[in-house]
C-alpha atoms as a PDB file:
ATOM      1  CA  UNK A   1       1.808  -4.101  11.386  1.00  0.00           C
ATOM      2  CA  UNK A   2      -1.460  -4.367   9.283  1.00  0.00           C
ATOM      3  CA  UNK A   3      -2.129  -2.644   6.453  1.00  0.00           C
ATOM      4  CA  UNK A   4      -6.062  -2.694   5.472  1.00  0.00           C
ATOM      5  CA  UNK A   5      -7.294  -1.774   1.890  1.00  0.00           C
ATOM      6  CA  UNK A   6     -10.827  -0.487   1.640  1.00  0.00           C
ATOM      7  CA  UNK A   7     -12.873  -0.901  -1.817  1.00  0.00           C
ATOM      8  CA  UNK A   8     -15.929   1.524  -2.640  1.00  0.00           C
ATOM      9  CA  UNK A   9     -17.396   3.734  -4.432  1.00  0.00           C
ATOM     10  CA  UNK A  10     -15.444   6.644  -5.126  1.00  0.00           C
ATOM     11  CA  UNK A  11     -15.268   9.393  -7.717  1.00  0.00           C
ATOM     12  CA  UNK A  12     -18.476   7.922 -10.011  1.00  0.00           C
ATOM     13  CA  UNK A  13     -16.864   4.677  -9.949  1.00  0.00           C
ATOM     14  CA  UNK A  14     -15.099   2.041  -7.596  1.00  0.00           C
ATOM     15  CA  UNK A  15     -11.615   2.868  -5.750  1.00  0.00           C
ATOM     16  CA  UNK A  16      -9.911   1.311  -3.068  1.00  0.00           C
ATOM     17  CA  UNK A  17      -8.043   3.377  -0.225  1.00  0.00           C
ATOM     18  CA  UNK A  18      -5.914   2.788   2.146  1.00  0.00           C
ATOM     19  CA  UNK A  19      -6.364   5.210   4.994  1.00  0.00           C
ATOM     20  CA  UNK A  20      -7.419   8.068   3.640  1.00  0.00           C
ATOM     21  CA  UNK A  21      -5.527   8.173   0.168  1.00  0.00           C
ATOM     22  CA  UNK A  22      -7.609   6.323  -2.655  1.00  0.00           C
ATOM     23  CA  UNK A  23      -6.601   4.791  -5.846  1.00  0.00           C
ATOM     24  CA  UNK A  24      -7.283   6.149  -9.203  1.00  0.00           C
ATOM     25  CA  UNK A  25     -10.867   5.217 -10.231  1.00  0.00           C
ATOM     26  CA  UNK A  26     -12.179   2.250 -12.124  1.00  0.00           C
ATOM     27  CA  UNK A  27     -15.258   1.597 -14.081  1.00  0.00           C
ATOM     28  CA  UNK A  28     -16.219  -1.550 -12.304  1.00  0.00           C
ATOM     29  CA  UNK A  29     -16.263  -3.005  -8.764  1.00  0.00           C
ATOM     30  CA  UNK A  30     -14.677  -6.068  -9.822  1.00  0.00           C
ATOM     31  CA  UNK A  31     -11.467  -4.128 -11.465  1.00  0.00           C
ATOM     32  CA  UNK A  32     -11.551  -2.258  -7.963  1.00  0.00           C
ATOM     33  CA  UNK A  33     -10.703  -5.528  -6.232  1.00  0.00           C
ATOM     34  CA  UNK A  34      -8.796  -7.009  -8.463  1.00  0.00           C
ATOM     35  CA  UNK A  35      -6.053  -3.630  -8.208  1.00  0.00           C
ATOM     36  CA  UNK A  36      -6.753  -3.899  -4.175  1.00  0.00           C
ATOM     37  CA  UNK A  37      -5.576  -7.245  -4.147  1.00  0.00           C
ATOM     38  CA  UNK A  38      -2.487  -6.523  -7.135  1.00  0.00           C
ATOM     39  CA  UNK A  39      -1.881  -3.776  -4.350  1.00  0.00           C
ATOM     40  CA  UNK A  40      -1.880  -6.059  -1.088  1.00  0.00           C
ATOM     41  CA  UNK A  41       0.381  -8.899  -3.213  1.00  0.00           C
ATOM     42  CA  UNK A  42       3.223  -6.378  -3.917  1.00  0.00           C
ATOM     43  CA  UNK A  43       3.266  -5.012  -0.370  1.00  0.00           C
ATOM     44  CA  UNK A  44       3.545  -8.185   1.273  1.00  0.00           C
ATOM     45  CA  UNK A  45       6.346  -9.896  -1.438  1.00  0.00           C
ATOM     46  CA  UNK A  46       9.915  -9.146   0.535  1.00  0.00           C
ATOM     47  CA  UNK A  47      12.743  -7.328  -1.717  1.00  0.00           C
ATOM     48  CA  UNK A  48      16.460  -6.878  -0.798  1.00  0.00           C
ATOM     49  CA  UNK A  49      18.173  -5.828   2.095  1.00  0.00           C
ATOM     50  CA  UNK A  50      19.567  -2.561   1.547  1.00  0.00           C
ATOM     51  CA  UNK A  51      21.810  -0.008   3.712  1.00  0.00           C
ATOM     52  CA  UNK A  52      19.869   3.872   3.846  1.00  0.00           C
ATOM     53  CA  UNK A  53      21.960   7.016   3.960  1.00  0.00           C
ATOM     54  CA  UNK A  54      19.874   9.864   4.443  1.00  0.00           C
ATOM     55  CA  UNK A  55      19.906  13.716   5.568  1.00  0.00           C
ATOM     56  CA  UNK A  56      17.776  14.792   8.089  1.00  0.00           C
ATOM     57  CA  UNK A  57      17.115  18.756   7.330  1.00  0.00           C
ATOM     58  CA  UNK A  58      18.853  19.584  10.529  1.00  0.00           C
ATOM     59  CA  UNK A  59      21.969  18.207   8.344  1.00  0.00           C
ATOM     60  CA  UNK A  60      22.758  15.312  10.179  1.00  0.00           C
ATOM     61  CA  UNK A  61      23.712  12.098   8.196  1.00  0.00           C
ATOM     62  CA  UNK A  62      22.101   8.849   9.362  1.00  0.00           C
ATOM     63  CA  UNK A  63      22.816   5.162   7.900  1.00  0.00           C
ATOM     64  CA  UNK A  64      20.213   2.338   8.259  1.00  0.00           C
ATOM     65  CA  UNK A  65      19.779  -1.477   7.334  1.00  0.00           C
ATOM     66  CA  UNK A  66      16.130  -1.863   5.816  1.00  0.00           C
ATOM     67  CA  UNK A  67      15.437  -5.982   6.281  1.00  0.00           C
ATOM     68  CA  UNK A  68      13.734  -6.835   2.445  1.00  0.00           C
ATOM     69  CA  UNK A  69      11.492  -9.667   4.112  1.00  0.00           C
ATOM     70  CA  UNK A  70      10.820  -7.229   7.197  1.00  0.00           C
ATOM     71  CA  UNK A  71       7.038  -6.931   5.092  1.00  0.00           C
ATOM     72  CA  UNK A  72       3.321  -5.961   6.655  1.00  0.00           C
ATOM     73  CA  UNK A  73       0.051  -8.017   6.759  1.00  0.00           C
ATOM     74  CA  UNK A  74      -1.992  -6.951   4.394  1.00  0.00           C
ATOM     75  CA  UNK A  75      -5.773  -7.352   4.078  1.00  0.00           C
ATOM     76  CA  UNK A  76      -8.540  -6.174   1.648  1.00  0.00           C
ATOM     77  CA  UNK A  77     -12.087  -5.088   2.844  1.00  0.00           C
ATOM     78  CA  UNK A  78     -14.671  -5.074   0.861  1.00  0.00           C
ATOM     79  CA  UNK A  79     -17.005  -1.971   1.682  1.00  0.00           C
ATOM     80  CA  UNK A  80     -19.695  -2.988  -1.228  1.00  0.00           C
ATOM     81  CA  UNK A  81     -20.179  -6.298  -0.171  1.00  0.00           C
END
């Protein structure tokens, strides 16, 4: 999987989105990319394994494994440049 972080303009300043959800708004174009890129680090670095109990609203109880290093690809676009 591929996760792709846009940077524009947005909100009378510079945002970046990913999908259709953008980022709070910053003053300048370069703080823009610098968060896009903050963003893209954290999602790629790998955290622990963990074991998921959750309840579905039908009430049912399910148990997964979530793999920490199981992490995307992540890539920032530049829409200004």
């Amino acid at each position: 999987m591929t996760v792709i972080y846009h940077v524009g303009l947005h909100a009378d300043g510079y945002a970046y989105r990913m999908e259709e959800a953008w980022s709070e708004t910053f003053p300048t174009h370069k703080a823009a990319l610098a968060a896009a890129r903050s963003a893209a680090a954290k999602q790629r670095a790998g955290g622990r394994d963990a074991h998921i109990l959750y309840e579905t609203e039908d009430g049912e109880w399910h148990r997964e494994y979530a793999d920490g290093g199981d992490r995307p690809e992540t890539i920032v676009v530049d829409d200004i440049e």
